[in-house]
Structure formats: C-alpha cells, structure tokens
N, C-alpha and C. Protein backbone atom coordinates (compact mmCIF):
# COMPACT_ATOMS: atom_id res chain seq x y z
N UNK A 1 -0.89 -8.60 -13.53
CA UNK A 1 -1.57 -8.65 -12.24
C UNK A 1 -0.62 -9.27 -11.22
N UNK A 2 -0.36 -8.28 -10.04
CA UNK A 2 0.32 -9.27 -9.02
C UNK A 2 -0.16 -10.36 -8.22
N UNK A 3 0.30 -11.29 -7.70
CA UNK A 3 -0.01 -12.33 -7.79
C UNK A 3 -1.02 -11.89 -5.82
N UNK A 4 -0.31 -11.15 -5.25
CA UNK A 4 -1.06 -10.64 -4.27
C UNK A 4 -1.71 -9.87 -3.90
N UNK A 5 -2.13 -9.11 -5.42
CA UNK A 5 -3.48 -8.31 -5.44
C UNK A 5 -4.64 -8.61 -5.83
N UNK A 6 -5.86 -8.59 -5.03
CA UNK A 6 -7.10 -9.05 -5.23
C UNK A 6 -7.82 -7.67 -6.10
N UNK A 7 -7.79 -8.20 -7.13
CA UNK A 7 -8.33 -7.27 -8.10
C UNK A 7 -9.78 -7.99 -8.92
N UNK A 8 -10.44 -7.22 -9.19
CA UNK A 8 -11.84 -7.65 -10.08
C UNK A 8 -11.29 -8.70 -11.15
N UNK A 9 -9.93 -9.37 -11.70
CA UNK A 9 -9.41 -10.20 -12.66
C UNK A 9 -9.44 -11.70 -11.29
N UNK A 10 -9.18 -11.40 -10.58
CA UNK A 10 -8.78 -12.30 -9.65
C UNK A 10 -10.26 -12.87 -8.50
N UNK A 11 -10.77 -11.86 -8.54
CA UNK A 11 -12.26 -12.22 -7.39
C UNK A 11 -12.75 -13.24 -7.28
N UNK A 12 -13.67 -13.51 -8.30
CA UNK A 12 -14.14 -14.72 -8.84
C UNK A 12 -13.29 -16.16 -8.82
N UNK A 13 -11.85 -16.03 -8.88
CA UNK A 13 -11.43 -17.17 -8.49
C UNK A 13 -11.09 -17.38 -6.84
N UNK A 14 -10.97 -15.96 -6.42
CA UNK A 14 -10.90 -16.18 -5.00
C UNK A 14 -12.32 -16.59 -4.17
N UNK A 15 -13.57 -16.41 -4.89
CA UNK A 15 -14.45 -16.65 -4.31
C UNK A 15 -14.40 -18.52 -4.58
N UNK A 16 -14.24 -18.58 -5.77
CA UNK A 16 -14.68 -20.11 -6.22
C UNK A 16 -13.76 -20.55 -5.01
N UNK A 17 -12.15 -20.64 -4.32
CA UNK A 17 -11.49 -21.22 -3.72
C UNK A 17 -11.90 -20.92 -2.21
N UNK A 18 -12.33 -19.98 -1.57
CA UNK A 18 -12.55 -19.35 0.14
C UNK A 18 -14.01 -20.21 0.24
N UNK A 19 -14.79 -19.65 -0.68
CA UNK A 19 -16.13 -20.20 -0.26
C UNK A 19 -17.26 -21.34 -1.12
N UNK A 20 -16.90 -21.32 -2.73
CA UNK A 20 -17.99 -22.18 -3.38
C UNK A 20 -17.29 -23.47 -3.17
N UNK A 21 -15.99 -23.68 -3.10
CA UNK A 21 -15.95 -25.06 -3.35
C UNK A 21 -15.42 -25.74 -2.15
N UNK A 22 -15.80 -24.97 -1.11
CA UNK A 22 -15.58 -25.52 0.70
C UNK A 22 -17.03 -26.46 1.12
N UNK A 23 -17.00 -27.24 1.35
CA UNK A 23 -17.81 -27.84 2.05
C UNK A 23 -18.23 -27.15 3.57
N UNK A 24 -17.78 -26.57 3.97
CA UNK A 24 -17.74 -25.91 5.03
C UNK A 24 -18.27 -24.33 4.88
N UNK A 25 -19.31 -23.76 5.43
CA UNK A 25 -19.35 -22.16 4.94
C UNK A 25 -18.49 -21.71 6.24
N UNK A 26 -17.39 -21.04 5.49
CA UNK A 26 -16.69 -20.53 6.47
C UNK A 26 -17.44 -19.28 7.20
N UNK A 27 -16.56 -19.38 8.67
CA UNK A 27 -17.19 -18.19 9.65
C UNK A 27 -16.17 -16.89 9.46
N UNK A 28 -15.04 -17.01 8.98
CA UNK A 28 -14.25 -15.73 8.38
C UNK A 28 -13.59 -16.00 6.78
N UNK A 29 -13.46 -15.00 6.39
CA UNK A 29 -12.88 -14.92 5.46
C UNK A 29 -11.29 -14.61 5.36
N UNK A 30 -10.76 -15.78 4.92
CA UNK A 30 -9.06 -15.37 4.89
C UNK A 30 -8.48 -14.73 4.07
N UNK A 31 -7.95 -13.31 4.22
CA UNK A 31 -7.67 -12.24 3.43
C UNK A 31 -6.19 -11.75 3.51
N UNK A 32 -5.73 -12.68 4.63
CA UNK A 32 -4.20 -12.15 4.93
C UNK A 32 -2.96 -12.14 4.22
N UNK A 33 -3.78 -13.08 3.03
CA UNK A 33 -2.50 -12.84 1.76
C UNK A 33 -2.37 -12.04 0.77
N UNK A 34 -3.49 -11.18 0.82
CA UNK A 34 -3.47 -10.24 -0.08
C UNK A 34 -3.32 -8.65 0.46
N UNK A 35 -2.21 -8.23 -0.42
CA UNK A 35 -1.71 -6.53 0.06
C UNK A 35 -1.99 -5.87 -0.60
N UNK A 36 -3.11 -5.92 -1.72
CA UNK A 36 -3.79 -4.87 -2.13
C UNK A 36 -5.28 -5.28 -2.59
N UNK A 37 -6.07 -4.19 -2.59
CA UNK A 37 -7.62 -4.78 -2.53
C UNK A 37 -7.96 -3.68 -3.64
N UNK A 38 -8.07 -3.93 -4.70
CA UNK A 38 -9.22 -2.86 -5.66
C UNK A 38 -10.35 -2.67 -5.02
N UNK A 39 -10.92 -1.44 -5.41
CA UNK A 39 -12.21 -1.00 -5.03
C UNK A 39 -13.52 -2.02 -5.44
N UNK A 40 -13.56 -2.55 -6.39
CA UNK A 40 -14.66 -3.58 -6.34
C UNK A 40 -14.45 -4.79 -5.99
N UNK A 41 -13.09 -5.19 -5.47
CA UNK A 41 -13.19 -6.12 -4.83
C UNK A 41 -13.65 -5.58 -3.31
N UNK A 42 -13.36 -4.80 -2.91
CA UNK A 42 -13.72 -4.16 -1.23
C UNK A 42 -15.13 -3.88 -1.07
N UNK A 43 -15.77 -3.68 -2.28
CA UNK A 43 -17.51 -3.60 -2.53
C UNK A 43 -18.16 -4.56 -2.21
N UNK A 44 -17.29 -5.23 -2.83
CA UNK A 44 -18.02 -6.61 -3.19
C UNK A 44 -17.55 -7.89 -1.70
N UNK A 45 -16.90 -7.35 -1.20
CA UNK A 45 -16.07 -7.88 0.62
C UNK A 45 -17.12 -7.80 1.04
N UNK A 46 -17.25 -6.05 1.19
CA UNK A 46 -18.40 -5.30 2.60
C UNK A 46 -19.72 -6.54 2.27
N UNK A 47 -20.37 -6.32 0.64
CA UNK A 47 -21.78 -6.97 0.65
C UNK A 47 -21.39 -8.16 0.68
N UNK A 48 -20.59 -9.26 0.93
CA UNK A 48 -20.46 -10.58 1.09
C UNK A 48 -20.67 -10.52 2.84
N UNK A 49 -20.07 -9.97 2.99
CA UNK A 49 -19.79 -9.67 4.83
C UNK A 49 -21.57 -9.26 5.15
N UNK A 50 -21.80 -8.61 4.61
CA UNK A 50 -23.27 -7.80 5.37
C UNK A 50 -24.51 -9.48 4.92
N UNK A 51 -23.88 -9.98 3.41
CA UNK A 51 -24.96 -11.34 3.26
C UNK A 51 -25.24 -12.69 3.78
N UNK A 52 -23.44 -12.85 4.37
CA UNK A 52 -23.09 -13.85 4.64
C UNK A 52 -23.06 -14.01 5.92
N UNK A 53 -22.71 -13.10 6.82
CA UNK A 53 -22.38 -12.88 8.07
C UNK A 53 -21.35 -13.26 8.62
N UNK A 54 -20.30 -13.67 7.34
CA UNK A 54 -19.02 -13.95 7.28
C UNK A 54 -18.09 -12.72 7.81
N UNK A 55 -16.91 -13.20 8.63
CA UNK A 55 -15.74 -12.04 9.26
C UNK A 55 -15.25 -11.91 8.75
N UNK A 56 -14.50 -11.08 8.11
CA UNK A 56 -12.89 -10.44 7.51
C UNK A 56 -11.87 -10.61 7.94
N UNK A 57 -11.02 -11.61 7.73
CA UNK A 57 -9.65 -11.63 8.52
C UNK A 57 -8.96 -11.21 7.78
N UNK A 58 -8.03 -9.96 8.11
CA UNK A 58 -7.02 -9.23 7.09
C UNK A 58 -6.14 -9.69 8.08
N UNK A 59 -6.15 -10.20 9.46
CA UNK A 59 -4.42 -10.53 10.20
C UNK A 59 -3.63 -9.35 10.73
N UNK A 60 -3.52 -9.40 11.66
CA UNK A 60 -2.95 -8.32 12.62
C UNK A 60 -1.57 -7.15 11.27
N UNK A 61 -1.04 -8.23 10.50
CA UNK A 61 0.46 -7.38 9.70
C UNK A 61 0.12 -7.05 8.27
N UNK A 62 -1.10 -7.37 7.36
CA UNK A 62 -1.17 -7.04 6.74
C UNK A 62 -1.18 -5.66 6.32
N UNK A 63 -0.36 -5.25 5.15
CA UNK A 63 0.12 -4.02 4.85
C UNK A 63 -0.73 -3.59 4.45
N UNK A 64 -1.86 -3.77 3.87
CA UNK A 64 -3.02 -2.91 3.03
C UNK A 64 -3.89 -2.32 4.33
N UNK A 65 -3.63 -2.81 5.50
CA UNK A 65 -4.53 -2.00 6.56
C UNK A 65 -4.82 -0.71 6.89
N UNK A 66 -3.45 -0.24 6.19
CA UNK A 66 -3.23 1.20 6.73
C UNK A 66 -4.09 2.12 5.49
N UNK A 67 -4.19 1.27 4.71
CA UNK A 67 -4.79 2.16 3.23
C UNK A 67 -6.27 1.66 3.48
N UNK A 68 -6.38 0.44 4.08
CA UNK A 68 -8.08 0.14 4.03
C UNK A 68 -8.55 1.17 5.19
N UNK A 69 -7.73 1.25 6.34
CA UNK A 69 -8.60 2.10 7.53
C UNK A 69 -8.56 3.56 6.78
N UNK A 70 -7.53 3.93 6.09
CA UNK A 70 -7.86 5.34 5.05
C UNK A 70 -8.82 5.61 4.55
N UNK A 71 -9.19 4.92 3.59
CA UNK A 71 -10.16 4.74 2.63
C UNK A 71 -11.69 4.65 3.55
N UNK A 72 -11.75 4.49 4.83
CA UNK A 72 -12.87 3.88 5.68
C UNK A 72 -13.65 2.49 5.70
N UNK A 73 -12.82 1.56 4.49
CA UNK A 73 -13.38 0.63 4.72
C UNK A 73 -13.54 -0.24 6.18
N UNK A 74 -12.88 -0.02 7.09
CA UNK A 74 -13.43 -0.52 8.57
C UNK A 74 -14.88 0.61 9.04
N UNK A 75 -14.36 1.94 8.79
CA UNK A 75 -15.92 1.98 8.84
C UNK A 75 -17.12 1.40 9.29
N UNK A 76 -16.72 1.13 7.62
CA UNK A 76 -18.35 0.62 7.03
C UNK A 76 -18.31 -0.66 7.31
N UNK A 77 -17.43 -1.67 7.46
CA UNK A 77 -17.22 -3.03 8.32
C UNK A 77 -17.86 -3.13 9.07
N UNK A 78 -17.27 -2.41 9.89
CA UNK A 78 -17.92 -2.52 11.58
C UNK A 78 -19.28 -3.22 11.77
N UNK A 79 -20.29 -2.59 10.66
CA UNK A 79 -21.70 -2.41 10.65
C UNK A 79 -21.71 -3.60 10.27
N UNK A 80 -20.58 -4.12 9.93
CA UNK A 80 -21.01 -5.41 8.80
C UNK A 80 -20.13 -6.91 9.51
N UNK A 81 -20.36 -6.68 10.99
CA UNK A 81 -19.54 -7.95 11.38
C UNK A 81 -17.83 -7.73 11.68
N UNK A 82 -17.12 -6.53 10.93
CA UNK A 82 -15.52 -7.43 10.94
C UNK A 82 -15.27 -5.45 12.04
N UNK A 83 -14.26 -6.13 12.94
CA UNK A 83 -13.46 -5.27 13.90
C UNK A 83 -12.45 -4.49 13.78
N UNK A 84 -12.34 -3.63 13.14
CA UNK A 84 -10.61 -2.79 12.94
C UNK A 84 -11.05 -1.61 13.29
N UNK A 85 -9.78 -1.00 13.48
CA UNK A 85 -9.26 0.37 14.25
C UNK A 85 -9.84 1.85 12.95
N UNK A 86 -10.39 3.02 13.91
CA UNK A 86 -11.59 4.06 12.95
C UNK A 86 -10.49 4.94 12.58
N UNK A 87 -10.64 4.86 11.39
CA UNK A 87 -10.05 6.58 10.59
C UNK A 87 -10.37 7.62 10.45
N UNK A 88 -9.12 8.30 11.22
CA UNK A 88 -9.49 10.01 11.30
C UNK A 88 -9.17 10.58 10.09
N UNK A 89 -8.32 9.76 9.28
CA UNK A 89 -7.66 10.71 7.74
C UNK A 89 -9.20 10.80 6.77
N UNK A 90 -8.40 12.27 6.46
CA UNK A 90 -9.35 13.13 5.51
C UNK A 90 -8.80 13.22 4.13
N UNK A 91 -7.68 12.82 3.62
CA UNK A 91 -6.95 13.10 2.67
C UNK A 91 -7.25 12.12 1.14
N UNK A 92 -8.30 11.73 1.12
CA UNK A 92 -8.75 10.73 0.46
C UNK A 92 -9.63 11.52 -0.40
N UNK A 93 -9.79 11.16 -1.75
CA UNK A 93 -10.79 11.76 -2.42
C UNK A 93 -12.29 11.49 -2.15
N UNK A 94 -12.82 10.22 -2.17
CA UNK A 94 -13.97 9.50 -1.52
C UNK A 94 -13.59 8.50 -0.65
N UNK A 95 -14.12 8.30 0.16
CA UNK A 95 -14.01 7.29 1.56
C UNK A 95 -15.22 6.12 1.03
N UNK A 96 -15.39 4.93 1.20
CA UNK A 96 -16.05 3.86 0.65
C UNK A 96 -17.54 4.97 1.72
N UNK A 97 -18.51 4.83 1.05
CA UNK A 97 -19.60 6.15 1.66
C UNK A 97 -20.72 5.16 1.15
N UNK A 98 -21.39 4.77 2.66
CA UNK A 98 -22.84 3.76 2.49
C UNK A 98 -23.56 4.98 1.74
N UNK A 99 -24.31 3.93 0.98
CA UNK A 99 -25.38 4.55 0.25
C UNK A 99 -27.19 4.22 1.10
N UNK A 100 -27.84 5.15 1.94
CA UNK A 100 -28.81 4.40 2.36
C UNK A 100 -30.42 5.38 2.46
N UNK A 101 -30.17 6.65 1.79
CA UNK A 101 -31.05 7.68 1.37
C UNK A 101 -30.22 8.42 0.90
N UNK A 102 -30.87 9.19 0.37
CA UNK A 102 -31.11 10.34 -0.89
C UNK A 102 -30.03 11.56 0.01
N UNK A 103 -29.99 11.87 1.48
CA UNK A 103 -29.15 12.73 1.81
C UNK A 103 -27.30 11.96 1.81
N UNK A 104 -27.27 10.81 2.04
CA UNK A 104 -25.84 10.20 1.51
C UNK A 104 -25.68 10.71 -0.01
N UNK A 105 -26.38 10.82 -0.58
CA UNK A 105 -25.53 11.07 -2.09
C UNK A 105 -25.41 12.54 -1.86
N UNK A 106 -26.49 13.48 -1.71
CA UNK A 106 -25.92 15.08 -1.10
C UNK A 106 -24.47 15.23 -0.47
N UNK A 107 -24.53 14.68 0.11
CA UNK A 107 -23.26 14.59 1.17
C UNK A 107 -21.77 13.86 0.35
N UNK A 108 -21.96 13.01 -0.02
CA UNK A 108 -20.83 12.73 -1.16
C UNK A 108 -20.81 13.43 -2.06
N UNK A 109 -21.61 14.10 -2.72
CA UNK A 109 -21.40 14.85 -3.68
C UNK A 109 -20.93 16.10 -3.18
N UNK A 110 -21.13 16.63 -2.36
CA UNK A 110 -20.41 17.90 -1.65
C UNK A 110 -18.71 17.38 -1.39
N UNK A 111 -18.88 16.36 -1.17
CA UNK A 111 -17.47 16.01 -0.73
C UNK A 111 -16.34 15.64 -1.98
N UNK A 112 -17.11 15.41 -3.00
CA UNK A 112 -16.51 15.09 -4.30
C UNK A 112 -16.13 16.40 -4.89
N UNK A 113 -17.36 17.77 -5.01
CA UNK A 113 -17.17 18.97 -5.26
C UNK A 113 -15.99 19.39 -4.78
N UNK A 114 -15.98 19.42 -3.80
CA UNK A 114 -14.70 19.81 -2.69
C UNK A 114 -13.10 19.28 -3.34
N UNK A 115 -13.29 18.32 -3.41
CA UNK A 115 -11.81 17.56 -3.79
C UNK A 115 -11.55 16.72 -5.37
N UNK A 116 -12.79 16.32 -5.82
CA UNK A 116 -12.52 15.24 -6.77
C UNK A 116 -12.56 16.51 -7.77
N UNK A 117 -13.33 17.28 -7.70
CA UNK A 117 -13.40 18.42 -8.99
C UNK A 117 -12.04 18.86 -9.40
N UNK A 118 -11.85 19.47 -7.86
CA UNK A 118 -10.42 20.29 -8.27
C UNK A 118 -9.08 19.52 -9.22
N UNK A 119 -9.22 18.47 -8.43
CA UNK A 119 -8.03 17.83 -9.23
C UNK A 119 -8.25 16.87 -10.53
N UNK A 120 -9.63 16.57 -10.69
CA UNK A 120 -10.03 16.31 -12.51
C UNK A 120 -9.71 17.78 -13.08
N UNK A 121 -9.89 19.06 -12.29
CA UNK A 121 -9.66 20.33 -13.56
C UNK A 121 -7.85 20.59 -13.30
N UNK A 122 -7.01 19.78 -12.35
CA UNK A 122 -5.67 20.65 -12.24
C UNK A 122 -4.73 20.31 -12.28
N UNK A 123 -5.22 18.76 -12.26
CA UNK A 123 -4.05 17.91 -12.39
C UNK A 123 -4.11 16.90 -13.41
N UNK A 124 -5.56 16.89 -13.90
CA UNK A 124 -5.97 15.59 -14.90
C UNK A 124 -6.33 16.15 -16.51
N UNK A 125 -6.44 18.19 -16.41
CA UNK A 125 -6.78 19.20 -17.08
C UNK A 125 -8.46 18.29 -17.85
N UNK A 126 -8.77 18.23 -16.73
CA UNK A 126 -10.22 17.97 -17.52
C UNK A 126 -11.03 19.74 -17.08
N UNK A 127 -11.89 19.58 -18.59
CA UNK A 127 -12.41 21.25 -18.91
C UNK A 127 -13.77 21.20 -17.57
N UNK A 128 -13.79 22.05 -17.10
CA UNK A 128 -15.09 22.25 -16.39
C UNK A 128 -16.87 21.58 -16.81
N UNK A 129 -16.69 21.29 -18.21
CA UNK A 129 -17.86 20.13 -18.82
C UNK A 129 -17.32 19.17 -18.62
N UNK A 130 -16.43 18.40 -18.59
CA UNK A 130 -16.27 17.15 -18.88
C UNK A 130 -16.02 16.97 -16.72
N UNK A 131 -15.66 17.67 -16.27
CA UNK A 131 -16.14 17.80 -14.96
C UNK A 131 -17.24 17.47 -14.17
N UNK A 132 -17.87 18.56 -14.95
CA UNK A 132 -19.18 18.28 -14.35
C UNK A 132 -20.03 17.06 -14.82
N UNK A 133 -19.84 16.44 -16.27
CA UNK A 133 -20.15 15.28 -16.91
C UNK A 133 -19.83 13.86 -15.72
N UNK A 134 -18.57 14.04 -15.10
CA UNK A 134 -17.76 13.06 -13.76
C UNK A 134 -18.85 13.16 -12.90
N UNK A 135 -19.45 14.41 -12.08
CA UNK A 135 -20.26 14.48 -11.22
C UNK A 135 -21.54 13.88 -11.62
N UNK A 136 -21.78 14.61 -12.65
CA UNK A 136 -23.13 13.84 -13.06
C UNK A 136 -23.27 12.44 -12.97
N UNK A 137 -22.42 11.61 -13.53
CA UNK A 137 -22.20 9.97 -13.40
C UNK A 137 -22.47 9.59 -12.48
N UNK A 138 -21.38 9.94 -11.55
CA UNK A 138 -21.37 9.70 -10.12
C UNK A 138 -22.71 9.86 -9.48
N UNK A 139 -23.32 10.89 -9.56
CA UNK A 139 -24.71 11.02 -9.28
C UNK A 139 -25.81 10.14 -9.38
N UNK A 140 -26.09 10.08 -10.92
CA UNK A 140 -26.54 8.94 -11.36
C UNK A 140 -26.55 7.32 -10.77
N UNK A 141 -25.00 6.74 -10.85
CA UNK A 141 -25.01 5.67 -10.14
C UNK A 141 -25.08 5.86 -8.91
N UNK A 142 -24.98 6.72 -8.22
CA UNK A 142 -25.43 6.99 -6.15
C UNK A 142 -26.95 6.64 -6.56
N UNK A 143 -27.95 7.65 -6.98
CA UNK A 143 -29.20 7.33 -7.67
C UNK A 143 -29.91 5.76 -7.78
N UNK A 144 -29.06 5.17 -8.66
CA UNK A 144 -29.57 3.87 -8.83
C UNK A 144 -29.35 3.04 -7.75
N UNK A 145 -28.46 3.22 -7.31
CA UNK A 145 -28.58 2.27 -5.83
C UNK A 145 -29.88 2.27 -5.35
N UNK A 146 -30.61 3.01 -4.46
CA UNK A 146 -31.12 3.30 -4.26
C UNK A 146 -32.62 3.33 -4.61
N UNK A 147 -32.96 3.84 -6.35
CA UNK A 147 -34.13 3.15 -6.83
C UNK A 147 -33.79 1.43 -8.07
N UNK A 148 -32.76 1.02 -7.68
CA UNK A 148 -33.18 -0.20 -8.43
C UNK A 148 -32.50 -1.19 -7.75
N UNK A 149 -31.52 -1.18 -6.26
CA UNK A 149 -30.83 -2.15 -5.93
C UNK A 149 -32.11 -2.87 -5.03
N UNK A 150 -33.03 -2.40 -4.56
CA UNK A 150 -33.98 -2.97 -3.20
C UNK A 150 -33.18 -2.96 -1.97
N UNK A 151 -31.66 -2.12 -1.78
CA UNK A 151 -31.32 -2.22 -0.54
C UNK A 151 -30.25 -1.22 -0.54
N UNK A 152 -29.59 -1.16 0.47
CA UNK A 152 -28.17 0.14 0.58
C UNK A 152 -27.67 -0.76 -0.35
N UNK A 153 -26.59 0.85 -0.38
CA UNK A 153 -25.36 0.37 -1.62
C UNK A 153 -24.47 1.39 -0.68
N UNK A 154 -22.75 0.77 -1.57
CA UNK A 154 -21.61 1.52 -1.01
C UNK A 154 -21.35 2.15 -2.34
C-alpha cells in the first residue's frame, strides 16, 4: 500500500486521526495528501460529507483531481457541500451514479450495457453468462440500496 493512497486498508485509520480523535469536529476535511482515492474510500467521503456537513479539501494541486472530476465525483459533491470544477468526460466505465429511485439503476445499467459489457467479453474474455452474471450483481446491489439502506446510495 502506498503510503499516499487512501485505500479501504487505510480509511479507518484516517478517520480515527481527521475526525474521532479531534476534539474539535472539523468544518473540512483534509485530503490534500492523498493522490489516490479507491472507490470505497470516495463512497464512503461523499456519505461522510452528505452526514456530517463536513467540506472536502482536496487543495487547489492535488493530482487525483483530474481523475476525481473524471469519475464525477465533484458531481455528486456538489450536492453534498464540497465545490470543484463539472466533468464533461465520457470515457469512464461508470461515473460514481447517485442511487435515488428505481429509474437511476435503469439508467446505469444501460450505461454499463454500453461499455462495461463489451470489455468484460473483449478484453477480460469473460463468456456472455458470466457477463451477464456481472450485470445481474450490479443490479442487485443498485436494488438494495434502495429497499434496505432507508436512504440514497452511490
């Protein structure tokens, strides 16, 4: 693990140090040392941000910006307190995609059809079952958000 990637091994200690063991609840979150963000750590950002009403400071030079505004995590920020610049790139397999009715998962799943299929069957040679087995999952957990979280999901 690099020492400046916030990865699901690392979270939990970054939470114990930013926020459980501050006497202070901070009003942003300091993120500017880290140049790469796994996907459940960025999950788990947005719903700290949307619970806390805590800001995101990633810092004007941080290098992971250009991959977070990719991905859409400012996006879905926005909604959630923290300020960065909107992404027009399309070149992403899934974009972090609020979950908040039953037509968001339609809509990701069209968008997964589109791109995530092709390249599980062309580049990853997964068989057209074990394909559609990917979609199905995916489905499923969009699904549960929804009937078992009591609120949106990303």
């Amino acid at each position: 693990m690099k020492e400046n990637y916030l990865t699901t091994e690392g979270f939990e200690e970054f939470l114990r140090d930013e926020i459980f063991l501050r006497e202070d609840r901070p009003a942003s979150l300091p993120l500017t040392r880290w140049e790469f963000f796994d996907p459940y750590s960025l999950i788990f950002l947005l719903l700290l941000a949307r619970h806390s009403g805590a800001a995101l400071n990633f810092g004007d030079q941080n290098p992971a910006l250009p991959y977070l505004s990719q991905i859409g995590f400012f996006d879905v920020a926005r909604s959630e307190a923290t300020k960065q610049p909107r992404s027009d790139s399309n070149n992403i397999l899934l974009k972090i995609t609020p979950i908040e009715q039953r037509q968001d998962i339609t809509e990701a799943l069209k968008r997964l059809i589109d791109t995530t299929a092709v390249i599980l069957r062309e580049h990853l040679s997964y068989t057209p079952e074990d394909a559609a087995l990917f979609l199905g999952a995916f489905t499923e957990v969009a699904q549960n958000i929804l009937d078992h979280s009591g609120d949106k999901g990303l």
